[in-house]
Protein backbone atom coordinates (compact mmCIF):
# COMPACT_ATOMS: atom_id res chain seq x y z
CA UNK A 1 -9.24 8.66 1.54
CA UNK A 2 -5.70 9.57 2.14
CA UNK A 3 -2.71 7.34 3.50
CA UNK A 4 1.03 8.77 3.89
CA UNK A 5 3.92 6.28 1.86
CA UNK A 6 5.82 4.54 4.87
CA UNK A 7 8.95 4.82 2.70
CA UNK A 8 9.12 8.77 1.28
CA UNK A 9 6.11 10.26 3.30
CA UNK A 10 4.52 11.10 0.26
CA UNK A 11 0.69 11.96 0.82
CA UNK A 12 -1.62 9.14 -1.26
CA UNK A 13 -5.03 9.58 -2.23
CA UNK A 14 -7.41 6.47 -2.26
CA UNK A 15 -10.44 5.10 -3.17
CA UNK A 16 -13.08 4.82 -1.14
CA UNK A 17 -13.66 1.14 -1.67
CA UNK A 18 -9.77 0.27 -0.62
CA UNK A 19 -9.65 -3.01 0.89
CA UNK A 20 -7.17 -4.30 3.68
CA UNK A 21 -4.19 -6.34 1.87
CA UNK A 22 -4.59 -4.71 -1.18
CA UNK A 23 -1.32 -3.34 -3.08
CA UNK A 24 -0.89 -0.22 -4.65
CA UNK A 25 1.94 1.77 -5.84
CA UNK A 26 3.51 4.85 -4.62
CA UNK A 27 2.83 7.44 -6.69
CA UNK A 28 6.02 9.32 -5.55
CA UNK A 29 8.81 6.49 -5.01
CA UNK A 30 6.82 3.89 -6.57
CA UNK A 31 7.49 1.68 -4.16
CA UNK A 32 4.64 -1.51 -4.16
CA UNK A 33 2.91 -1.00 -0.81
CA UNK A 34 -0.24 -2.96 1.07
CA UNK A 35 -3.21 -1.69 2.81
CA UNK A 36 -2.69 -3.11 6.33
CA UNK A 37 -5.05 -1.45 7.82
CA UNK A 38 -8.33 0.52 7.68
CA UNK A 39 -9.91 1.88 11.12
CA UNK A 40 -12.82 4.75 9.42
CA UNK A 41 -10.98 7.42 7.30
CA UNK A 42 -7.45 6.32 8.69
CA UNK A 43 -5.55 4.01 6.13
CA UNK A 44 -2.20 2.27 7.23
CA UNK A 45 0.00 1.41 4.55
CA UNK A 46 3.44 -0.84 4.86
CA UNK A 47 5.94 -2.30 2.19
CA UNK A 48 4.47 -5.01 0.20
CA UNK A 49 6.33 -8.19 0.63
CA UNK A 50 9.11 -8.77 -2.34
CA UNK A 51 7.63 -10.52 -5.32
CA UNK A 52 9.88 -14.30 -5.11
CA UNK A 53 10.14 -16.40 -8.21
CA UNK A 54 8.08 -19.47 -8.37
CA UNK A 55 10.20 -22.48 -10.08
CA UNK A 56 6.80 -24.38 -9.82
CA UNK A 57 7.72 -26.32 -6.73
């Protein structure tokens, strides 16, 4: 499968068993993205959400 990096239009190649919300990394800007969508051989990525701290609250 291929998917195009919403951030530097870099062409990404996939595995076939890619699941929606799953993160990967760009291989180009290596920028964390997530699978947000999967409709047969199309794959939409988007940025992943920011990584917060957890102070254990």
């Amino acid at each position: 499968m291929q998917a195009q990096c919403p951030i530097c239009d870099a062409n990404i190649t996939l595995s076939n068993n890619i699941e929606v919300a799953e993160i990967i990394t760009c291989t180009e800007c290596k920028n964390r993205l997530e699978v947000g969508s999967i409709n047969q051989k199309d794959v939409v990525l988007k940025e992943a959400p920011k990584v917060e701290e957890d102070w254990g609250q």
